[in-house]
Protein backbone atom coordinates (compact mmCIF):
# COMPACT_ATOMS: atom_id res chain seq x y z
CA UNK A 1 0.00 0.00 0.00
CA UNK A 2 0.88 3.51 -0.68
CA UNK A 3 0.30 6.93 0.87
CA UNK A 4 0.68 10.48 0.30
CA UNK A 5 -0.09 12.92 2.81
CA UNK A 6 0.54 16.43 4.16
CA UNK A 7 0.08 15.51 7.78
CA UNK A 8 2.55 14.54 9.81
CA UNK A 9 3.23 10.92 9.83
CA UNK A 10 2.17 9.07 13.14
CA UNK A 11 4.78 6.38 13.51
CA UNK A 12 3.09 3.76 15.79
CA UNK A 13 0.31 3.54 12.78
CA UNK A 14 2.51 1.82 10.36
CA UNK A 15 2.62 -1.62 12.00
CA UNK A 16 -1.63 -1.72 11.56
CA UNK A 17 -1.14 -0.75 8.26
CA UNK A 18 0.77 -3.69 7.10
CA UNK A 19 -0.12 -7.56 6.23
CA UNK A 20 1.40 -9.68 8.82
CA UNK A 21 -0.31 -12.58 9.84
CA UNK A 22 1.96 -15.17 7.63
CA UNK A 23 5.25 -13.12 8.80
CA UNK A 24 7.98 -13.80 11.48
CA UNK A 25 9.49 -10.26 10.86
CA UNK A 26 8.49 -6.57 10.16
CA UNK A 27 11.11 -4.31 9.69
CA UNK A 28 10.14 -0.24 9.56
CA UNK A 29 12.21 2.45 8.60
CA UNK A 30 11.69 6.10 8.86
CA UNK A 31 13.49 8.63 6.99
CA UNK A 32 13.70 12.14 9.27
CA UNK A 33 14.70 15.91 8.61
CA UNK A 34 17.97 16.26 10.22
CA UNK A 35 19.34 19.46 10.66
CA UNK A 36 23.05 19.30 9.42
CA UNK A 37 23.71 18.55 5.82
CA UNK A 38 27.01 17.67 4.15
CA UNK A 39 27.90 21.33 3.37
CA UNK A 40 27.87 21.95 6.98
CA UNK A 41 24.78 23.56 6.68
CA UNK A 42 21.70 24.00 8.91
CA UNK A 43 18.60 23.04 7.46
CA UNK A 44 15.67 25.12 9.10
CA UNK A 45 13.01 22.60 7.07
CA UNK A 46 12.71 20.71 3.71
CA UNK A 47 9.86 21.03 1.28
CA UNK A 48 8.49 18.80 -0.91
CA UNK A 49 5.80 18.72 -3.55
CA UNK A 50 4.87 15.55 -5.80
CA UNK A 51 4.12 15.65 -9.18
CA UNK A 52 0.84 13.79 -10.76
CA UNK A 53 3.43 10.71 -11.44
CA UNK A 54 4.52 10.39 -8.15
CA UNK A 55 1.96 7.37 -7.37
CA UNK A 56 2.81 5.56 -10.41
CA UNK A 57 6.74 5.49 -9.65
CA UNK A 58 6.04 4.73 -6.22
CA UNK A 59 3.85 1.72 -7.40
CA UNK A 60 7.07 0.94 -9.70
CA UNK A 61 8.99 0.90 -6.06
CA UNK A 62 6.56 -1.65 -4.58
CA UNK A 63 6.03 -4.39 -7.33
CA UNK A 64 10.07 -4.17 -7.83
CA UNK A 65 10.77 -5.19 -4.05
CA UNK A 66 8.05 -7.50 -4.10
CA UNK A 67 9.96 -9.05 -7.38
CA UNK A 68 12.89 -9.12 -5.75
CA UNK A 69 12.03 -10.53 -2.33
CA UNK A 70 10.45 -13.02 -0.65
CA UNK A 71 8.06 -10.58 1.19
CA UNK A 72 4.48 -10.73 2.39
CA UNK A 73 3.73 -7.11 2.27
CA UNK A 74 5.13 -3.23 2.38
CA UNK A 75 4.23 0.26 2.98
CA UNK A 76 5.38 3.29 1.48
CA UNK A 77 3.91 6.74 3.40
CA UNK A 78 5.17 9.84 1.69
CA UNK A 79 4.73 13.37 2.91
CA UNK A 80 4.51 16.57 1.18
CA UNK A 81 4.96 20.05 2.12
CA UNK A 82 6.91 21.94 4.80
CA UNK A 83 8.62 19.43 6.70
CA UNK A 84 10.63 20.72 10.27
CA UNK A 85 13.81 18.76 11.63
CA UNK A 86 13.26 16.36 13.04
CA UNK A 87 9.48 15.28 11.44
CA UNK A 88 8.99 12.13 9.57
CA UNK A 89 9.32 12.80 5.71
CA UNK A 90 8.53 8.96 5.05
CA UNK A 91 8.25 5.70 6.41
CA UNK A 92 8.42 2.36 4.77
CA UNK A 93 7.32 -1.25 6.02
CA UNK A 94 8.46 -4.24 5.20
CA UNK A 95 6.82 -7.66 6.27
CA UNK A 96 8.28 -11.36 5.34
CA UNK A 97 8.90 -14.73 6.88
CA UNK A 98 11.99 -13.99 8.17
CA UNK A 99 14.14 -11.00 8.96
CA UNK A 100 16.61 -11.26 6.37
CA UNK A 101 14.11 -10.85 3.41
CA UNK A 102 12.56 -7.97 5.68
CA UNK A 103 15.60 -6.12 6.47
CA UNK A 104 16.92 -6.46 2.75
CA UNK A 105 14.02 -5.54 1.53
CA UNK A 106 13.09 -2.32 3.19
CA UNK A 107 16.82 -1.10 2.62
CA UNK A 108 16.46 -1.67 -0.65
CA UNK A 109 12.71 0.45 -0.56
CA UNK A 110 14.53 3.30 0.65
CA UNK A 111 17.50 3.24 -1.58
CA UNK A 112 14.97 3.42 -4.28
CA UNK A 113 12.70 6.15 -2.66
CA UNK A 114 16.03 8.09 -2.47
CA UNK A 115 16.01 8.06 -6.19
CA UNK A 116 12.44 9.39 -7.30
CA UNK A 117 12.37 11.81 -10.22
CA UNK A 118 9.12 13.24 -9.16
CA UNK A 119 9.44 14.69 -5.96
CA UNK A 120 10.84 18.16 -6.25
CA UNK A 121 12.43 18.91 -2.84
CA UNK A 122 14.06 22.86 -1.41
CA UNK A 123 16.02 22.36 1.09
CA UNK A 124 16.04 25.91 3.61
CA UNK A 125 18.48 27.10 5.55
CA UNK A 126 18.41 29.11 8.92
């Protein structure tokens, strides 16, 4: 399943939103503002704003990891907007029979949500 929202994320809602009853592991991962970047700057909040084929490369995301994993089920929540350090900007859910195919596969979730062409993100500064 898949989500898009402008609210802030509320993490202890991701486990009931993920199929688990034939799994012995569900690993969750949440990707945060932080406030120092590489460039030794400080980041005062992050913006981000999907375009109308962000749903479709996120669906891309999901049937690749469940192609290349053993995996019961996953979660992808996505938020858009203003974003402060140290909010949620996404979390992603990973359920399998056992931990390996879970962890694997939810690292390899977020190396591909790192790659999305069609989220626009501004970084700003204090």
């Amino acid at each position: 399943m898949i989500e898009i929202t402008r609210k802030p994320i509320d993490p202890a809602s991701i486990l009931e939103k993920i199929n688990r009853s034939k799994s012995g592991s569900v690993v969750i991962h949440y990707g945060i503002v932080r406030e120092d970047t590489s460039d030794e700057k400080k980041t005062s909040h992050i913006e981000f704003e999907e375009s109308p084929e962000t749903i479709r490369e996120l669906e891309d995301v999901v049937s690749d990891i469940k192609g290349e994993w053993a995996i019961e089920d996953i979660f992808i929540i996505r938020r858009m907007g203003q974003i402060a350090v140290g909010e949620i900007i996404l979390a992603a859910a990973v359920s399998a029979k056992n931990r390996h195919d879970a962890f694997e596969a939810c690292a390899g979730t977020i190396d591909r949500l790192k790659k999305l062409k069609t989220i626009k993100k501004r970084e700003v500064f204090i």
